[in-house]
C-alpha atoms as a PDB file:
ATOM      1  CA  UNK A   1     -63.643 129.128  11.298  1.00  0.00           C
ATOM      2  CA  UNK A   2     -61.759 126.685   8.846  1.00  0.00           C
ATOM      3  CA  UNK A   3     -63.691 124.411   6.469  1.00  0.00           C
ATOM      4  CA  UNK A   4     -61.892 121.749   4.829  1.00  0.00           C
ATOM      5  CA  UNK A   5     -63.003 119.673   1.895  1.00  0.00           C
ATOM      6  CA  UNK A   6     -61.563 116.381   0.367  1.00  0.00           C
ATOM      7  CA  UNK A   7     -61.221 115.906  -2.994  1.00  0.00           C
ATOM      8  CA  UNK A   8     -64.672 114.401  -2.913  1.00  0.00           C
ATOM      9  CA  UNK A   9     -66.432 116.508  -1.208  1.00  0.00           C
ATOM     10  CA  UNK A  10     -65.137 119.634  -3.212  1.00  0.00           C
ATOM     11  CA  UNK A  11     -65.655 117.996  -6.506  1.00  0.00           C
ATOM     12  CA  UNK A  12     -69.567 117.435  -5.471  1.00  0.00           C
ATOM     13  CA  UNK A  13     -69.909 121.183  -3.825  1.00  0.00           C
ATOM     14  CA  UNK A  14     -68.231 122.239  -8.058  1.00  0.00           C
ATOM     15  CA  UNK A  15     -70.827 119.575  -9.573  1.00  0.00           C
ATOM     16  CA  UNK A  16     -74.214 121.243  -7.525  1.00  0.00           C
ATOM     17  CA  UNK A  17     -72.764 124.685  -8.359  1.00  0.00           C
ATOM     18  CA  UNK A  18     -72.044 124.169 -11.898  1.00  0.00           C
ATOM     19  CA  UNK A  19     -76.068 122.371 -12.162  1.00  0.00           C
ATOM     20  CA  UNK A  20     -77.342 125.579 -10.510  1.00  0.00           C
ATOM     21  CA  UNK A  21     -75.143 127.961 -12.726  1.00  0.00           C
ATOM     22  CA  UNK A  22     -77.157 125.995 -15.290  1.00  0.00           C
ATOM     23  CA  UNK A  23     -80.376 126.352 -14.494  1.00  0.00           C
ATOM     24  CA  UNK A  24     -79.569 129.933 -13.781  1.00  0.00           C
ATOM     25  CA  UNK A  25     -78.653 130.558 -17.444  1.00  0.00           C
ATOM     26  CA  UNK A  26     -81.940 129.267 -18.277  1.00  0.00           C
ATOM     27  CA  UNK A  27     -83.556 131.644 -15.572  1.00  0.00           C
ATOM     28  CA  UNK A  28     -81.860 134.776 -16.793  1.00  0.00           C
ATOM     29  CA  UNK A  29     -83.038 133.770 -20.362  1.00  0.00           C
ATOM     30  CA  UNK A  30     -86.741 133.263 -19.151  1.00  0.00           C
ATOM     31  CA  UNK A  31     -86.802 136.499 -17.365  1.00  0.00           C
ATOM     32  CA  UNK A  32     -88.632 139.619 -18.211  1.00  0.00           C
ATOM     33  CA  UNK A  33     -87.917 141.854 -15.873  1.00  0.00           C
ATOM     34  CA  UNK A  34     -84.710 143.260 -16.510  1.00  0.00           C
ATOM     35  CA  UNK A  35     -83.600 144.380 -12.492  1.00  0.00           C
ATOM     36  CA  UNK A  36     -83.892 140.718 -11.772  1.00  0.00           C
ATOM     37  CA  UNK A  37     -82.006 139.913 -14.431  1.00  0.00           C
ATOM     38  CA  UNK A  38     -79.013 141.751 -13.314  1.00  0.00           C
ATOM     39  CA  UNK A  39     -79.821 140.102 -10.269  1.00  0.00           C
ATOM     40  CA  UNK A  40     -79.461 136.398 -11.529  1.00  0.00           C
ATOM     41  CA  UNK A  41     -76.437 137.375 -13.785  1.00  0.00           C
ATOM     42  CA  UNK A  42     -74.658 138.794 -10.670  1.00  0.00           C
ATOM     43  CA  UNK A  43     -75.073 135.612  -8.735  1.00  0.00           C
ATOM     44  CA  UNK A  44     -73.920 133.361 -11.872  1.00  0.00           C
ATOM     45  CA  UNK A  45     -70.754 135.435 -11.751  1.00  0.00           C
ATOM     46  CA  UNK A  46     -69.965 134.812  -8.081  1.00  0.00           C
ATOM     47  CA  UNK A  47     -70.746 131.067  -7.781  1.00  0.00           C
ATOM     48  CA  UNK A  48     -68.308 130.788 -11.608  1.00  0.00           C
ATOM     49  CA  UNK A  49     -65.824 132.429  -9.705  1.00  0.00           C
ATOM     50  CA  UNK A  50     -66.342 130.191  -6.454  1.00  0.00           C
ATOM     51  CA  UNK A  51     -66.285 127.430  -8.467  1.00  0.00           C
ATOM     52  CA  UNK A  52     -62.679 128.595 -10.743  1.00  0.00           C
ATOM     53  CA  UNK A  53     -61.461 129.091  -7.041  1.00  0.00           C
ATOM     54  CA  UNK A  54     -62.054 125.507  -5.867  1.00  0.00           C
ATOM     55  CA  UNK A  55     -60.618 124.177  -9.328  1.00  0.00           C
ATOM     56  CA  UNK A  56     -57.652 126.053  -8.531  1.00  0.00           C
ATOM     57  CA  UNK A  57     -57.183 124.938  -4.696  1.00  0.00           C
ATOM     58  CA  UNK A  58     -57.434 121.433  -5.505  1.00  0.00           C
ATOM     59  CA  UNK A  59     -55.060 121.887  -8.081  1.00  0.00           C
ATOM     60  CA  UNK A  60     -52.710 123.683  -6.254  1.00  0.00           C
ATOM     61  CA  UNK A  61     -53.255 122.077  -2.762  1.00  0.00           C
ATOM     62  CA  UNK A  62     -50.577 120.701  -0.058  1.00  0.00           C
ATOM     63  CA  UNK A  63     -52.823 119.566   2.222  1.00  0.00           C
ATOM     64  CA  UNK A  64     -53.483 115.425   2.492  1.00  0.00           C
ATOM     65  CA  UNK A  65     -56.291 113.876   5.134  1.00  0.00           C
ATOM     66  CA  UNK A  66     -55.538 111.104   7.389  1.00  0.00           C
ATOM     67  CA  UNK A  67     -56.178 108.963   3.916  1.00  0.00           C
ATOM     68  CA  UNK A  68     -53.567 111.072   2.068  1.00  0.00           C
ATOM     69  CA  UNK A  69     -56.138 112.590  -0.076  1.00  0.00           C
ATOM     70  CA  UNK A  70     -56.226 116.119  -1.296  1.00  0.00           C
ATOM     71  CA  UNK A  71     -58.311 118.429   1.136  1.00  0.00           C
ATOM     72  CA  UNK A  72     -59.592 121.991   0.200  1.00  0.00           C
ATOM     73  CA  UNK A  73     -59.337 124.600   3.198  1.00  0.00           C
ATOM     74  CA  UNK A  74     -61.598 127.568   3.042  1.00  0.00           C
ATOM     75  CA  UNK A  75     -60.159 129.521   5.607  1.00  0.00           C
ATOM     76  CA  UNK A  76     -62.409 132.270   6.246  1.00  0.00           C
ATOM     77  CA  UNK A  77     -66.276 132.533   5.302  1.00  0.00           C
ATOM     78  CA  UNK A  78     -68.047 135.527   5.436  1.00  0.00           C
ATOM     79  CA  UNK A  79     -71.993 135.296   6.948  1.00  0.00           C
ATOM     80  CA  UNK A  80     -74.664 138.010   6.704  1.00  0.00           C
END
Protein backbone atom coordinates (compact mmCIF):
# COMPACT_ATOMS: atom_id res chain seq x y z
CA UNK A 1 0.00 0.00 0.00
CA UNK A 2 1.21 3.61 -1.01
CA UNK A 3 0.36 6.64 1.14
CA UNK A 4 0.89 9.92 -0.26
CA UNK A 5 0.95 13.23 1.54
CA UNK A 6 0.87 16.90 0.21
CA UNK A 7 2.88 19.35 1.45
CA UNK A 8 0.09 20.12 3.86
CA UNK A 9 -0.77 17.25 5.04
CA UNK A 10 2.92 16.14 5.81
CA UNK A 11 3.78 19.38 7.42
CA UNK A 12 0.66 18.78 9.99
CA UNK A 13 1.53 14.80 10.48
CA UNK A 14 5.67 16.72 11.46
CA UNK A 15 3.70 19.47 13.63
CA UNK A 16 1.48 16.55 15.88
CA UNK A 17 4.71 14.51 16.02
CA UNK A 18 7.02 17.14 17.03
CA UNK A 19 3.96 18.30 20.00
CA UNK A 20 4.01 14.63 21.11
CA UNK A 21 7.93 14.34 21.03
CA UNK A 22 7.31 17.24 23.43
CA UNK A 23 5.24 16.13 25.79
CA UNK A 24 7.23 12.97 25.75
CA UNK A 25 10.36 14.80 26.96
CA UNK A 26 8.34 15.98 29.74
CA UNK A 27 7.09 12.29 30.39
CA UNK A 28 10.52 10.75 30.44
CA UNK A 29 11.53 13.59 32.90
CA UNK A 30 8.45 12.87 35.23
CA UNK A 31 9.10 9.23 35.27
CA UNK A 32 10.35 7.10 38.05
CA UNK A 33 10.53 3.99 36.91
CA UNK A 34 13.48 3.61 34.96
CA UNK A 35 12.22 0.40 32.36
CA UNK A 36 9.58 2.81 31.26
CA UNK A 37 11.82 5.26 30.79
CA UNK A 38 13.81 3.45 28.26
CA UNK A 39 10.55 2.81 26.98
CA UNK A 40 9.48 6.52 26.30
CA UNK A 41 13.09 7.45 25.18
CA UNK A 42 12.93 4.62 22.56
CA UNK A 43 9.73 5.90 21.08
CA UNK A 44 11.07 9.70 21.06
CA UNK A 45 13.90 8.33 18.95
CA UNK A 46 11.70 6.67 16.32
CA UNK A 47 9.01 9.35 15.80
CA UNK A 48 12.58 12.15 15.60
CA UNK A 49 13.68 9.96 13.05
CA UNK A 50 10.13 9.69 11.27
CA UNK A 51 9.88 13.09 11.47
CA UNK A 52 13.94 13.94 9.92
CA UNK A 53 12.58 11.42 7.23
CA UNK A 54 9.54 13.47 6.16
CA UNK A 55 11.74 16.77 6.32
CA UNK A 56 13.93 15.12 3.99
CA UNK A 57 11.19 13.71 1.41
CA UNK A 58 9.61 16.93 1.06
CA UNK A 59 12.77 18.39 0.49
CA UNK A 60 13.93 16.11 -1.86
CA UNK A 61 10.57 15.19 -3.57
CA UNK A 62 9.60 14.91 -7.49
CA UNK A 63 6.32 14.18 -7.07
CA UNK A 64 3.49 17.20 -7.78
CA UNK A 65 -0.57 16.52 -7.18
CA UNK A 66 -3.09 17.40 -9.67
CA UNK A 67 -2.48 21.13 -8.01
CA UNK A 68 1.29 20.87 -8.68
CA UNK A 69 2.04 20.72 -5.09
CA UNK A 70 4.71 18.68 -3.45
CA UNK A 71 3.33 15.16 -2.30
CA UNK A 72 5.18 12.79 0.18
CA UNK A 73 4.90 8.94 -0.80
CA UNK A 74 5.40 6.47 1.96
CA UNK A 75 5.68 3.52 0.03
CA UNK A 76 5.57 0.73 2.32
CA UNK A 77 4.16 0.70 6.06
CA UNK A 78 4.76 -1.92 8.27
CA UNK A 79 1.51 -3.08 10.72
CA UNK A 80 1.69 -5.34 13.79
Amino acid sequence: MDVELTVEESSALQKALRSYTSELRMEIADTDNAEFRRGLRHEREVLEGVIAKLDDAASTSAHLDEEGRVVVRIVSVWLR
